[in-house]
Protein backbone atom coordinates (compact mmCIF):
# COMPACT_ATOMS: atom_id res chain seq x y z
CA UNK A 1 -13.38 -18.23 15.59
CA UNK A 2 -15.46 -21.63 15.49
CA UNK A 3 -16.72 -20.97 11.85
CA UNK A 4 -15.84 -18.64 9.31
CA UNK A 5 -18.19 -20.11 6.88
CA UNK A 6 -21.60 -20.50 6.79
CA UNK A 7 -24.15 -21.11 3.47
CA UNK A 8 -23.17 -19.03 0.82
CA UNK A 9 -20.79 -16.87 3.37
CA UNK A 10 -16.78 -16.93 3.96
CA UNK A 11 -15.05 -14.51 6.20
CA UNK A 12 -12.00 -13.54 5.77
CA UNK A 13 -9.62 -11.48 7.56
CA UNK A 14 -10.60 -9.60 10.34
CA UNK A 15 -14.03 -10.29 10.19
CA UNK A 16 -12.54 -14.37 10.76
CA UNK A 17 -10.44 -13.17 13.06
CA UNK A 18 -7.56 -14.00 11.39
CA UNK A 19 -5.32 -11.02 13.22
CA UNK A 20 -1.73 -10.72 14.59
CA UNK A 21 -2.30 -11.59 17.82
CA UNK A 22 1.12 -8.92 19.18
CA UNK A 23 0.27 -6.67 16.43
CA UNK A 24 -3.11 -6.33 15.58
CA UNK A 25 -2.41 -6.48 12.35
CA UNK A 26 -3.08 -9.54 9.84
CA UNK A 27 -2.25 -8.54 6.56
CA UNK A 28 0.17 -11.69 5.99
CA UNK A 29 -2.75 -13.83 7.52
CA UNK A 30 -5.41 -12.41 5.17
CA UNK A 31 -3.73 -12.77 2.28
CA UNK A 32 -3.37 -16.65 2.96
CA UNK A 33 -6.74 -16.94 3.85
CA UNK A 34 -7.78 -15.19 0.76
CA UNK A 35 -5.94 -17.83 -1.45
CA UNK A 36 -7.70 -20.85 0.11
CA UNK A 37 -11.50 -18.57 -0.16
CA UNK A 38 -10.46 -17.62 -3.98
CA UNK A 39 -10.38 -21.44 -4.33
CA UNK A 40 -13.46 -22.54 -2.69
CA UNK A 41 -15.15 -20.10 -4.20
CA UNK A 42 -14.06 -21.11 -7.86
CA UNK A 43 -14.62 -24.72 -6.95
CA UNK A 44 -18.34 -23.85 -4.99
CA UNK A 45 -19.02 -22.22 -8.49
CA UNK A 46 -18.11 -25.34 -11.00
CA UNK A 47 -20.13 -27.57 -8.48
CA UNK A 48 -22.95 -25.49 -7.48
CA UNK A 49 -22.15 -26.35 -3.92
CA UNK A 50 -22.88 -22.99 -1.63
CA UNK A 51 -23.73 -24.94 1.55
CA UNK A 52 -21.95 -24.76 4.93
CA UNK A 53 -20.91 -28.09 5.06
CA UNK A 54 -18.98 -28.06 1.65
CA UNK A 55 -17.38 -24.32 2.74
CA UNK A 56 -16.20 -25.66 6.00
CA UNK A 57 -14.86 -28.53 4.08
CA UNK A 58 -12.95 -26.82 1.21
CA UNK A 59 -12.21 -23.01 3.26
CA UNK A 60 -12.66 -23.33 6.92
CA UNK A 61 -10.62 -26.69 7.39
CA UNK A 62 -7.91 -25.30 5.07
CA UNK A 63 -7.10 -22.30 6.19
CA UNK A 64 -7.08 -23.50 10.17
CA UNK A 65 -4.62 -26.10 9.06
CA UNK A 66 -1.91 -23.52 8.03
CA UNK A 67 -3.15 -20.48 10.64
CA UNK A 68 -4.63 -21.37 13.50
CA UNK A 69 -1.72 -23.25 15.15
CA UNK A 70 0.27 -19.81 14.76
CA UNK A 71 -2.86 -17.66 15.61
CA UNK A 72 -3.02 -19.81 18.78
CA UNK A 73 0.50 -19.59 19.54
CA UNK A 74 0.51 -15.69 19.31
CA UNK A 75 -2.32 -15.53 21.70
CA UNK A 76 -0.48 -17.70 24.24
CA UNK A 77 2.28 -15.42 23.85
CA UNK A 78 0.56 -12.02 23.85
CA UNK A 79 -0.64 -13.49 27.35
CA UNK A 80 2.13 -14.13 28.73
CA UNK A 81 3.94 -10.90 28.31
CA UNK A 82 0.81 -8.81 28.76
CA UNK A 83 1.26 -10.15 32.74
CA UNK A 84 5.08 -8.23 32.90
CA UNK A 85 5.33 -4.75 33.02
CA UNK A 86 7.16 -1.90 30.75
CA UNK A 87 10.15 -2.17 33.31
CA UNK A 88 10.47 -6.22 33.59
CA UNK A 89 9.89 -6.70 29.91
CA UNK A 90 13.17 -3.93 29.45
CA UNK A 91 14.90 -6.22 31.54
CA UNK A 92 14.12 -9.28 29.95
CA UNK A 93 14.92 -8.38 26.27
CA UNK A 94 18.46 -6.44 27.51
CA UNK A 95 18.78 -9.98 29.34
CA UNK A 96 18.39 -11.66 26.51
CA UNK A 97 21.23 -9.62 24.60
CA UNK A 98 23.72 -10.96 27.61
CA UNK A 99 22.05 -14.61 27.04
CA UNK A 100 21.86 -14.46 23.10
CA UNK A 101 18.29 -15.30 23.34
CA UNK A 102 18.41 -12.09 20.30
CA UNK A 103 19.30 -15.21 18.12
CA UNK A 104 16.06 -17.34 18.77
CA UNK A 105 13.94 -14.25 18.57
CA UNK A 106 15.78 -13.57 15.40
CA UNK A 107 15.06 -16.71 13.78
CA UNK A 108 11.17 -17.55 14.03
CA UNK A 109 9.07 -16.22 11.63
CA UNK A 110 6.81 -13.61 12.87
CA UNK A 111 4.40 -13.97 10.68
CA UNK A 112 3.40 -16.90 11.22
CA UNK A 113 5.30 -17.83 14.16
CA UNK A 114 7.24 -20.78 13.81
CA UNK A 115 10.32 -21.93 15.01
């Protein structure tokens, strides 16, 4: 999503798109998302600052920085492997037992999908 914040409005979760791109579900990316809005919010409060601008700057910038590389990634992924069907994907991940690509899948961090 472009923006997630606008004046006196932060989205969060699925309504920022902030979803598991393989899964649908989000609730690790939510929860992350909700620390940086509990902030801003806090802070918007002690300045009186409830414009766009300063929510972009304090929530919208924030949370990209630690999500949106992963959310991107997903997507990339989900593409990919949306093109192969039931029977080829089968095939690749019982490859991947003979290749001990099991051991890279293994290791990254689903949530957040990092290597």
């Amino acid at each position: 999503m472009k923006n997630t914040v606008s004046n006196r409005i932060l989205l969060v979760g699925d309504s920022a798109c902030q979803v598991k791109p393989f899964s649908g579900g989000g609730i690790i990316y939510g929860l992350t998302a909700s620390e940086y809005c509990a902030t801003t919010c806090v802070k918007a409060l002690k300045e009186s600052r409830f414009d766009s601008n300063f929510l972009k700057k304090e929530y919208d910038k924030k949370w990209k920085e630690k999500l949106e590389k992963s959310i991107r990634r997903g997507l990339l992924y989900r593409k990919i492997l949306d093109k192969f069907s039931d029977k080829q994907l089968n095939f690749l991940f019982s490859s991947g037992k003979i290749l001990k690509l099991t051991r890279i899948l293994e290791s990254w961090d689903m949530d957040l999908l990092m290597d």
